[in-house]
Protein backbone atom coordinates (compact mmCIF):
# COMPACT_ATOMS: atom_id res chain seq x y z
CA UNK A 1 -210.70 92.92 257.80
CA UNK A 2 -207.76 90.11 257.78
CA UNK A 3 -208.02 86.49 258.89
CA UNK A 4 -208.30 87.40 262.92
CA UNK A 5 -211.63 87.45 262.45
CA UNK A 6 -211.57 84.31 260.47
CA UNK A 7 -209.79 82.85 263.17
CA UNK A 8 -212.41 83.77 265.59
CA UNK A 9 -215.17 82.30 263.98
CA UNK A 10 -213.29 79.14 263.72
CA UNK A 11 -213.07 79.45 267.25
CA UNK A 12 -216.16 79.71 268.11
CA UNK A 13 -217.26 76.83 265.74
CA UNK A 14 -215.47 74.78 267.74
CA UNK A 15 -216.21 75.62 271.39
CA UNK A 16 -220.01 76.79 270.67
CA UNK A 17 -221.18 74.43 268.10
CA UNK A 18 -222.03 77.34 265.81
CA UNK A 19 -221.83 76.76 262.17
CA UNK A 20 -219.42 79.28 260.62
CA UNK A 21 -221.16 79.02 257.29
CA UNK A 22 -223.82 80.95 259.45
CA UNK A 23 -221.85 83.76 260.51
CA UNK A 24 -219.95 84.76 257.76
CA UNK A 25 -223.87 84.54 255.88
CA UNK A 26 -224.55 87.23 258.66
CA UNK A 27 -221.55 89.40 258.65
CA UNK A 28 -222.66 89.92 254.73
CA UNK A 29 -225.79 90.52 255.18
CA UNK A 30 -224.69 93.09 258.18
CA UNK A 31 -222.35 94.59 255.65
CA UNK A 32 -224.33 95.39 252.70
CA UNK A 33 -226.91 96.83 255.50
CA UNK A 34 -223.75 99.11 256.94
CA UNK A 35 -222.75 99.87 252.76
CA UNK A 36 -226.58 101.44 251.78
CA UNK A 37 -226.36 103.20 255.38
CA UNK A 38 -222.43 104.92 255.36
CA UNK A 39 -222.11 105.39 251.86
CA UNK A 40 -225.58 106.34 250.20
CA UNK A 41 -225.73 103.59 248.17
CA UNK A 42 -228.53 102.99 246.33
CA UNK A 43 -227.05 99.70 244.10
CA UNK A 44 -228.19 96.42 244.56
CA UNK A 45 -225.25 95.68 246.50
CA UNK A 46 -223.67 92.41 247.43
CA UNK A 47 -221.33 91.73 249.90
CA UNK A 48 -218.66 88.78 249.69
CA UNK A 49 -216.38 87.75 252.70
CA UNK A 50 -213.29 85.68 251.81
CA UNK A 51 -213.59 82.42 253.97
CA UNK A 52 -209.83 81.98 254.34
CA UNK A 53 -208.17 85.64 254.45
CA UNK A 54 -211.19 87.94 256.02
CA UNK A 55 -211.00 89.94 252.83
CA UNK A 56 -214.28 91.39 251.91
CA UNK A 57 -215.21 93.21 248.65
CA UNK A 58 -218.56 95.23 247.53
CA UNK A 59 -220.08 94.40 244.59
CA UNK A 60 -223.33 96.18 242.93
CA UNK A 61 -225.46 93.85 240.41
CA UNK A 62 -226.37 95.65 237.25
CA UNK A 63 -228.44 93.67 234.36
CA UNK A 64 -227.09 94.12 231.07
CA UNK A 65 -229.44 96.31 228.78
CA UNK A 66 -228.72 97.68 225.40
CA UNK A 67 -229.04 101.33 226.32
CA UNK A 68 -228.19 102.63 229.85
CA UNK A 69 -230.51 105.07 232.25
CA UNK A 70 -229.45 103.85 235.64
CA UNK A 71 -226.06 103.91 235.85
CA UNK A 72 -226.74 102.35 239.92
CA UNK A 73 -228.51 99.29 238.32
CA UNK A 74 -227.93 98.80 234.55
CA UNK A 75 -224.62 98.46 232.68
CA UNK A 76 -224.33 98.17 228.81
CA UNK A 77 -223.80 94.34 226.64
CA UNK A 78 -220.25 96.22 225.79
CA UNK A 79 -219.07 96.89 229.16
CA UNK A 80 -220.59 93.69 230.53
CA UNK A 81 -218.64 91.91 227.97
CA UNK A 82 -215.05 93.79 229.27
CA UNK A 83 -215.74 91.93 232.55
CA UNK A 84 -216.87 88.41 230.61
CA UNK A 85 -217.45 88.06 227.22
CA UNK A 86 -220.14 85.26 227.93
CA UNK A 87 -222.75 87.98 228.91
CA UNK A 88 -225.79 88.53 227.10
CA UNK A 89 -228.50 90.91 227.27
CA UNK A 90 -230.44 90.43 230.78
CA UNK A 91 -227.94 89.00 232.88
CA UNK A 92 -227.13 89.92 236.07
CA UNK A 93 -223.44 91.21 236.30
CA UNK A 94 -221.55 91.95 239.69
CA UNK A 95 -219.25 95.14 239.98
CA UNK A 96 -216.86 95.58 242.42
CA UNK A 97 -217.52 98.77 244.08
CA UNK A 98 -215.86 98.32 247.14
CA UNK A 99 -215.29 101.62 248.92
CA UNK A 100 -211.76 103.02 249.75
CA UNK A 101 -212.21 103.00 253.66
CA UNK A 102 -214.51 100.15 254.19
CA UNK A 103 -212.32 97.77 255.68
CA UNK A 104 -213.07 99.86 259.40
CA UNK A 105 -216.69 99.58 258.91
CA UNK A 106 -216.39 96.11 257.77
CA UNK A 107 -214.61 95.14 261.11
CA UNK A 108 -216.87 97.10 263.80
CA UNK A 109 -219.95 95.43 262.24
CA UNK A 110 -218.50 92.09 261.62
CA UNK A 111 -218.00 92.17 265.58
CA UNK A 112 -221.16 93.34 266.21
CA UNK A 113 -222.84 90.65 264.52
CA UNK A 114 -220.59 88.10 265.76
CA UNK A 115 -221.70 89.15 269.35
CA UNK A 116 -225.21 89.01 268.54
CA UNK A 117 -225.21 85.81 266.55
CA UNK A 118 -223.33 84.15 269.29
CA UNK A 119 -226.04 85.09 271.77
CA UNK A 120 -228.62 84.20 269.44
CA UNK A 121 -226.99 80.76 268.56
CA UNK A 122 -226.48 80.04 272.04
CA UNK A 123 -229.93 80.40 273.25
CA UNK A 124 -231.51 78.42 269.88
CA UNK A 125 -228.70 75.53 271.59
CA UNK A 126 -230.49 75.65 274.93
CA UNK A 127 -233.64 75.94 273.41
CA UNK A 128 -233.12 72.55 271.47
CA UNK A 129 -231.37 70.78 274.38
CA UNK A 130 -234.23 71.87 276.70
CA UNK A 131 -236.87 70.74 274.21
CA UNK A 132 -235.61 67.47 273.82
CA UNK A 133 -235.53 67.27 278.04
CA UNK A 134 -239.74 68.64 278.17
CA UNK A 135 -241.51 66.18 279.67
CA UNK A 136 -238.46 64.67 281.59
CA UNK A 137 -236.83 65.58 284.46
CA UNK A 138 -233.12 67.56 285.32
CA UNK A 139 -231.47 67.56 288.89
CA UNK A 140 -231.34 71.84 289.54
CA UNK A 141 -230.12 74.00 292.55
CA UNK A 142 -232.47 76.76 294.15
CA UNK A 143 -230.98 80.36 293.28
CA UNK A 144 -233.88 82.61 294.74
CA UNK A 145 -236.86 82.94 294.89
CA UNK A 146 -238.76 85.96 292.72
CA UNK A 147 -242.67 86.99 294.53
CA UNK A 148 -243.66 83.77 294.78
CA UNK A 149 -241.96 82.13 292.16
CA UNK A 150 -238.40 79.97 292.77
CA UNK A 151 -235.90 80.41 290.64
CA UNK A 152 -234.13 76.70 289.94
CA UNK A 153 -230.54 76.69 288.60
CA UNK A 154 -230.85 73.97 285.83
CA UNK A 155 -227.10 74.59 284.33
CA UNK A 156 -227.27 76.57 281.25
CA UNK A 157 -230.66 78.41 282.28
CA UNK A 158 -232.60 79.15 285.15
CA UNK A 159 -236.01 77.38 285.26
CA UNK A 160 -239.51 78.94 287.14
CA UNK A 161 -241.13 76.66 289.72
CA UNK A 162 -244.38 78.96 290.08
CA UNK A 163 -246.60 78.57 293.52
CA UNK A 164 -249.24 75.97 291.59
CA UNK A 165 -246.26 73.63 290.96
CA UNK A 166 -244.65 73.93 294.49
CA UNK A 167 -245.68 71.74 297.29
CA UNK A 168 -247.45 72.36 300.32
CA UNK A 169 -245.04 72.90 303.28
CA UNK A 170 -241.71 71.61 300.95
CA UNK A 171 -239.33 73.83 301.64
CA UNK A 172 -237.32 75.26 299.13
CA UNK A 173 -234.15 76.95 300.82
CA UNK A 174 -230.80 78.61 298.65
CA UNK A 175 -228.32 75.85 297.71
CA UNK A 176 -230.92 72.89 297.78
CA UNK A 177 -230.55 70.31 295.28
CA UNK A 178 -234.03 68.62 293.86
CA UNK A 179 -235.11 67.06 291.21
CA UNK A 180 -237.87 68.85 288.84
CA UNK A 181 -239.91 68.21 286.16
CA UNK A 182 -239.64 69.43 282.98
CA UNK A 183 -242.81 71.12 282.34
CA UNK A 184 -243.16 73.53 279.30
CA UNK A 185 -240.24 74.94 277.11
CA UNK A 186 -241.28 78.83 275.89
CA UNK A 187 -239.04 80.37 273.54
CA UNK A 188 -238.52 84.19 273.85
CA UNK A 189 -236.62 86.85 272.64
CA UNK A 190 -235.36 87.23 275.75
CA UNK A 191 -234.18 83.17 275.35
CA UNK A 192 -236.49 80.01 276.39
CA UNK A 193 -238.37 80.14 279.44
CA UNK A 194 -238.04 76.60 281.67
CA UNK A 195 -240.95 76.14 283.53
CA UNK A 196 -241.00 73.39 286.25
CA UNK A 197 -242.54 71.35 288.62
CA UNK A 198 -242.69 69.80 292.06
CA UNK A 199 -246.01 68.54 291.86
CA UNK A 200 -246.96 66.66 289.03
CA UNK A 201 -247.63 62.51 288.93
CA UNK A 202 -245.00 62.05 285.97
CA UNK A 203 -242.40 63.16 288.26
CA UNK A 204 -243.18 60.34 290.18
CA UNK A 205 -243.48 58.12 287.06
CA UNK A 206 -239.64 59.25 285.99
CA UNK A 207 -238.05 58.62 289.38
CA UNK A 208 -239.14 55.16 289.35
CA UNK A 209 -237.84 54.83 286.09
CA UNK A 210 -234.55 56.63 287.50
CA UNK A 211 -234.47 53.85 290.40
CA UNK A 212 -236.09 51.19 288.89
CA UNK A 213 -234.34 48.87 286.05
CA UNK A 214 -237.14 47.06 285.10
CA UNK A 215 -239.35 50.18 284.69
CA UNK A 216 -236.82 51.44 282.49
CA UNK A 217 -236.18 47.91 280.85
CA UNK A 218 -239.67 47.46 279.94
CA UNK A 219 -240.12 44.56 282.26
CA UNK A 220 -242.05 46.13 284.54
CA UNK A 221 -244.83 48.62 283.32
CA UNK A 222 -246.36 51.36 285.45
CA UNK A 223 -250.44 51.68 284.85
CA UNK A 224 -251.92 54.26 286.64
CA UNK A 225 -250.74 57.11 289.00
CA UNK A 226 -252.61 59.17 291.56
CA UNK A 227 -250.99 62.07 293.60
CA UNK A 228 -251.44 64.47 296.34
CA UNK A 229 -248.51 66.14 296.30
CA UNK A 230 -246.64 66.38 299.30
CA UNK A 231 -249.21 63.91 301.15
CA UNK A 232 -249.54 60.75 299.75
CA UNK A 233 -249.16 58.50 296.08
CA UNK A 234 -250.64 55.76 294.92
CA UNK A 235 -248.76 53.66 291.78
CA UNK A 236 -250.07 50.49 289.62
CA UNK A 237 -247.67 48.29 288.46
CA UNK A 238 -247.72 45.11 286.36
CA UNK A 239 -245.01 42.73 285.35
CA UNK A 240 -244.45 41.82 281.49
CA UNK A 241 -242.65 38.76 282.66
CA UNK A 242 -244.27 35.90 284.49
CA UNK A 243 -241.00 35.49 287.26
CA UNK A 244 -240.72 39.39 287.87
CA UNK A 245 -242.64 40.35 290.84
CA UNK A 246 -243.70 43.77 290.07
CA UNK A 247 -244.24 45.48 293.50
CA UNK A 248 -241.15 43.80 294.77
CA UNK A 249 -239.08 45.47 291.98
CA UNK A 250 -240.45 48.76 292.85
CA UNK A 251 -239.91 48.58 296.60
CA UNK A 252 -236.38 46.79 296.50
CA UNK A 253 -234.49 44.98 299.25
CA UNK A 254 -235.42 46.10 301.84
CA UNK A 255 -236.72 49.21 300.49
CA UNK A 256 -234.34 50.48 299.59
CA UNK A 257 -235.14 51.66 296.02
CA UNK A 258 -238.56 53.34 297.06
CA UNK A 259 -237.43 55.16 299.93
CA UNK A 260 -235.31 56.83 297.51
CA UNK A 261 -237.71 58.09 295.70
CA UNK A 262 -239.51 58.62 299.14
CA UNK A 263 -236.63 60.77 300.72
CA UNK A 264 -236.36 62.61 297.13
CA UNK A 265 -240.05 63.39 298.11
CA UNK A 266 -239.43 64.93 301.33
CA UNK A 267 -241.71 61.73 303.15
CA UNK A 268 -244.42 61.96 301.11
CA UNK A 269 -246.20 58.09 301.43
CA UNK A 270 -246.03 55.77 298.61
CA UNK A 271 -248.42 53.41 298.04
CA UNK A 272 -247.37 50.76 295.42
CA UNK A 273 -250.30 47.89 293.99
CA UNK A 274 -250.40 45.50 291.38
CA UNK A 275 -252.69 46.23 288.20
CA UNK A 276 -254.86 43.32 287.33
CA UNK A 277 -257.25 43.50 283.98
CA UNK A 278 -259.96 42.35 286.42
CA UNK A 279 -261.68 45.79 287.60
CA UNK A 280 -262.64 43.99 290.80
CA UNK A 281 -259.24 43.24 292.24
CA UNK A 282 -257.53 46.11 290.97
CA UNK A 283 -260.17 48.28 292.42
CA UNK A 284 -259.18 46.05 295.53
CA UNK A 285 -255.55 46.84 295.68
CA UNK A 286 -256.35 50.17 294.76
CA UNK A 287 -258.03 50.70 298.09
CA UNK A 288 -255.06 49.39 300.08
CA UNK A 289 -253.68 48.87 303.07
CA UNK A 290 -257.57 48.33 303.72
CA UNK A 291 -258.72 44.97 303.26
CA UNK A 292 -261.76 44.03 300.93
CA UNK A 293 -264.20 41.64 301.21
CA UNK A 294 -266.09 42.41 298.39
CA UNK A 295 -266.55 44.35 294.86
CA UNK A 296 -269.41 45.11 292.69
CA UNK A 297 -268.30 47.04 289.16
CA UNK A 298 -270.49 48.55 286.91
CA UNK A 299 -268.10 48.78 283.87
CA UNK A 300 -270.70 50.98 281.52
CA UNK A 301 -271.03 53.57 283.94
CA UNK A 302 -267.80 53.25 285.76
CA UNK A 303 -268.80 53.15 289.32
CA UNK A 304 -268.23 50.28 291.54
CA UNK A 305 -269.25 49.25 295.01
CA UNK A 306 -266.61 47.82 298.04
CA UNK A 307 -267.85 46.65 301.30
CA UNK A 308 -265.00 46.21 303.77
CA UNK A 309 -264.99 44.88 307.29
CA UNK A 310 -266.09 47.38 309.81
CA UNK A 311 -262.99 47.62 311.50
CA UNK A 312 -261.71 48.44 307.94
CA UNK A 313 -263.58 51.22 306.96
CA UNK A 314 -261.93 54.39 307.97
CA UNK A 315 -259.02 53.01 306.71
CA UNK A 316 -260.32 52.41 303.02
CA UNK A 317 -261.51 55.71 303.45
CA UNK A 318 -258.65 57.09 304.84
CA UNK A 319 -257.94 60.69 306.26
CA UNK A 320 -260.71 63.21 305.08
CA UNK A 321 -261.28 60.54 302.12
CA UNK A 322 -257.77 60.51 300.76
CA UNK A 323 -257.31 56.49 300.38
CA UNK A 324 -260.47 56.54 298.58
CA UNK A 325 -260.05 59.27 296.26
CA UNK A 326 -257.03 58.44 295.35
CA UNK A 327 -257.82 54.65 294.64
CA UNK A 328 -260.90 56.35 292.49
CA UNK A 329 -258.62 58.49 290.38
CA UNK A 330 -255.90 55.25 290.11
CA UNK A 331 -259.06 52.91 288.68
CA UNK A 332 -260.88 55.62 287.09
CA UNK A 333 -264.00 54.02 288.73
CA UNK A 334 -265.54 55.84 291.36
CA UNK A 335 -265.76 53.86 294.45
CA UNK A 336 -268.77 53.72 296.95
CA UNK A 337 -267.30 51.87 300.25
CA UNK A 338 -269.65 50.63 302.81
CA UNK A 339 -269.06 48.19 305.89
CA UNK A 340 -270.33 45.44 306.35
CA UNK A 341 -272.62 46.16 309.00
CA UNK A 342 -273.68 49.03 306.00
CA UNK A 343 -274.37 47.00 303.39
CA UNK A 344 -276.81 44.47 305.80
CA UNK A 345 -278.45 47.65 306.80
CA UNK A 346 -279.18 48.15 302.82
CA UNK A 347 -281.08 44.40 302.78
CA UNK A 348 -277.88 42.97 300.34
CA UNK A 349 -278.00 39.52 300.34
CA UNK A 350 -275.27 37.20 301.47
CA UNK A 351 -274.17 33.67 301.15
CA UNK A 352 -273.20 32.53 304.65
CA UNK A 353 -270.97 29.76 303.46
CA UNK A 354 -269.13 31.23 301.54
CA UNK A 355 -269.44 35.25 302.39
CA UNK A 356 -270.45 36.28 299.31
CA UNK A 357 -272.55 38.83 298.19
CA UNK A 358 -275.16 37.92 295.10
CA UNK A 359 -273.77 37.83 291.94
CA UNK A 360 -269.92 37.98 292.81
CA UNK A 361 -268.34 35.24 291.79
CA UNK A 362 -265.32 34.71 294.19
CA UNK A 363 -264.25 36.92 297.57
CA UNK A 364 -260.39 38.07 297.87
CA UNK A 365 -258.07 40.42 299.65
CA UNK A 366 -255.53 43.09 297.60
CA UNK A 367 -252.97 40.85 295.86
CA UNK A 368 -249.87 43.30 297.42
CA UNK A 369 -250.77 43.15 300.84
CA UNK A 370 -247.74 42.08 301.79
CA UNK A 371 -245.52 44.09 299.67
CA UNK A 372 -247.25 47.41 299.16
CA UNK A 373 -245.33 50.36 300.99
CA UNK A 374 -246.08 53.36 303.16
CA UNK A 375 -243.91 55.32 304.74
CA UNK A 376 -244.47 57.43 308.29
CA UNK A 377 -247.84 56.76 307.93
CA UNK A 378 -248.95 58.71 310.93
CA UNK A 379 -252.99 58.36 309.77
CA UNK A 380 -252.73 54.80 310.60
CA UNK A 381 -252.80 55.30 314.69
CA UNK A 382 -256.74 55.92 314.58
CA UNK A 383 -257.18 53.05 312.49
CA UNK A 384 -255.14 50.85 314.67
CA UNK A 385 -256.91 51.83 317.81
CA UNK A 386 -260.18 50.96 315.78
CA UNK A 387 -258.53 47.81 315.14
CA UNK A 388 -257.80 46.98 319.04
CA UNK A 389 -261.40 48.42 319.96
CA UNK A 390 -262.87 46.13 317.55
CA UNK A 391 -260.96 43.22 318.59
CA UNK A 392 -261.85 43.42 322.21
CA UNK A 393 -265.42 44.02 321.28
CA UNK A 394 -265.34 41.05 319.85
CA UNK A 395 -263.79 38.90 322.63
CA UNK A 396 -266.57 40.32 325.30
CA UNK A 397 -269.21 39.65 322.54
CA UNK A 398 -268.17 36.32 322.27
CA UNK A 399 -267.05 35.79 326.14
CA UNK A 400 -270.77 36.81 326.53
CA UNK A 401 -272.47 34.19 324.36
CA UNK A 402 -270.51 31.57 326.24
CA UNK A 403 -271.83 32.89 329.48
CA UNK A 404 -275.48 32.11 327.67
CA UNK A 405 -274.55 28.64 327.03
């Protein structure tokens, strides 16, 4: 052993971050392992490594009796006493038994354990780094794909998007850059295990704070999210400051901020709203681009009641009931929608002056009409020919009554 392998460890200290207290600790503990097993050794031996040469001596700790039966493990008070006169009976005295030829051993296994510790070390670093990162999420590059997993180059390790955290008809081709979310950090023998995902509403929740200064400032606060991966998202926002329009800071100019996120999402439609303490109106928005004429909440057993226009109610429904579950899971209420027509059917009274129905206190429309977003919203045709149909329905209806007159 000489100071090479000193140098080495210094080395390493510097370009792997690993502490070369904790090597040379190892090599030791290696060596008086490699001692017991190439000489026969059956002292309590102890193995020091010189810090700043490389030099490493074998010692064997004896106590210090008054008569000796093991020469291996006991030593007399007069021959302690040649080594330090300071030594009394039961102390623990070190010999230097350092065999003739143990400098090769010394070497071989001081490389093997530096080998091994460095792998070790290194994947206790990623394992830290990648802890701190759980829950967040990392920019990685599609490697393969393994069965039906895909295999996501995240830099130092490789993290496992499994089929329940890929999206419906997203493709996921070699070389693609995406952003995932940090799911679960394993550790293994083998080194930690990344598992990601595609599908999850916090990856929604970081990218907004990714694109979004006031999200990540604090200013602006999301609520609630719902998600159907791949299809369609609805978000709650709410302002901490009384001049900071909250929907407007999510969409940007000209959406441009949102269709980020939007594009990063391979189209998938965004619906942002504006929270409001009131269940009523943020049940309201919730149910948007549909409007609402009216809201009913029973807060004890969390259900509420929205009647909509008639032209409006496949749209607050939406496509195989996707507008309204979603606005259900955003409120946590869940949300019986009936038309107008519907709810006269059901004998609910109204108050023709002012379009009420008993016991509401004031009608209104979703506070974000104008801002919220949706993107290629192909679902919307059927609802816009509903629209026209209604409309012209309406003109012979009241072309009709003229007629009359």
């Amino acid at each position: 052993m000489n100071s090479e392998i000193v140098n080495a460890i210094e080395q390493l200290e510097k370009e792997k971050g690993i502490d070369k207290d904790y090597l040379f600790d190892a090599i030791e503990t290696s060596l008086v392992t490699a001692c017991k097993k190439n000489f026969g050794s059956t002292q309590n031996a102890k193995v020091i490594m010189d810090r700043e040469t490389g030099d490493v001596r074998v010692f064997a700790e004896k106590y210090v009796v008054d008569e000796v039966f093991d020469d291996g493990t006991e030593i007399s008070l007069e021959d302690a006493r040649l080594v330090n006169i300071d030594y009394e009976l039961d102390d623990v005295v070190d010999v230097e038994v350092t065999p003739r030829n143990f400098g090769r051993i010394a070497a071989q296994t001081a490389k093997q354990v530096v080998v091994q510790k460095i792998r070790e070390a290194e994947r206790e670093i990623v394992y830290t780094n990648f802890s701190r990162k759980e829950k967040d999420i990392m920019i990685g590059i599609i490697q393969r794909r393994e069965r039906k997993n895909v295999m996501i180059d995240l830099g130092s390790v490789e993290g496992t998007l499994t089929p329940n955290e890929q999206v419906p008809n997203e493709e996921y081709s070699f070389n693609k850059r995406l952003n995932v979310y940090i799911l679960e950090v394993r550790k293994t023998t083998k080194g930690p295990q990344i598992f990601v995902s595609r599908t999850h509403p916090e990856l929604i929740k970081r990218l907004f704070e990714r694109e979004v200064p006031e999200i990540h400032d604090g200013i602006v606060e999301i609520k609630s999210i719902s998600r159907e991966a791949g299809s369609r998202t609805k978000i709650a926002v709410y302002s901490n400051e009384y001049d900071v329009d909250a929907v407007g800071a999510c969409v940007g100019q000209n959406g441009n901020r949102v269709n980020v996120i939007v594009n990063e999402l391979q189209g998938e439609k965004i619906d942002i709203v504006l929270w409001n303490e009131d269940p009523r109106r943020f049940i309201a928005a919730s149910l948007s681009p549909s409007k609402v004429i009216h809201v009913s909440v029973d807060e004890e057993n969390k259900s509420a009641r929205v009647i909509v226009p008639d032209y409006q109610l496949s749209l607050a429904i939406g496509k195989e009931g996707q507008n309204a579950r979603l606005a259900a899971k955003l409120t946590g209420y869940r949300i019986d929608i009936k038309s107008e027509s519907q709810a006269m059917s059901l004998g609910i009274q109204w108050d023709e002056e002012a379009g009420l129905e008993e016991g509401l206190e004031e009608v209104f429309e979703p506070e974000n009409t104008k801002n919220e977003v949706e993107v290629n919203d192909e679902d919307n045709d059927q609802n816009f020919d509903d629209d026209i149909d209604s409309l012209v329905m309406d003109i012979l209806m009241t072309s009709a009554e003229d007629k009359k007159e």
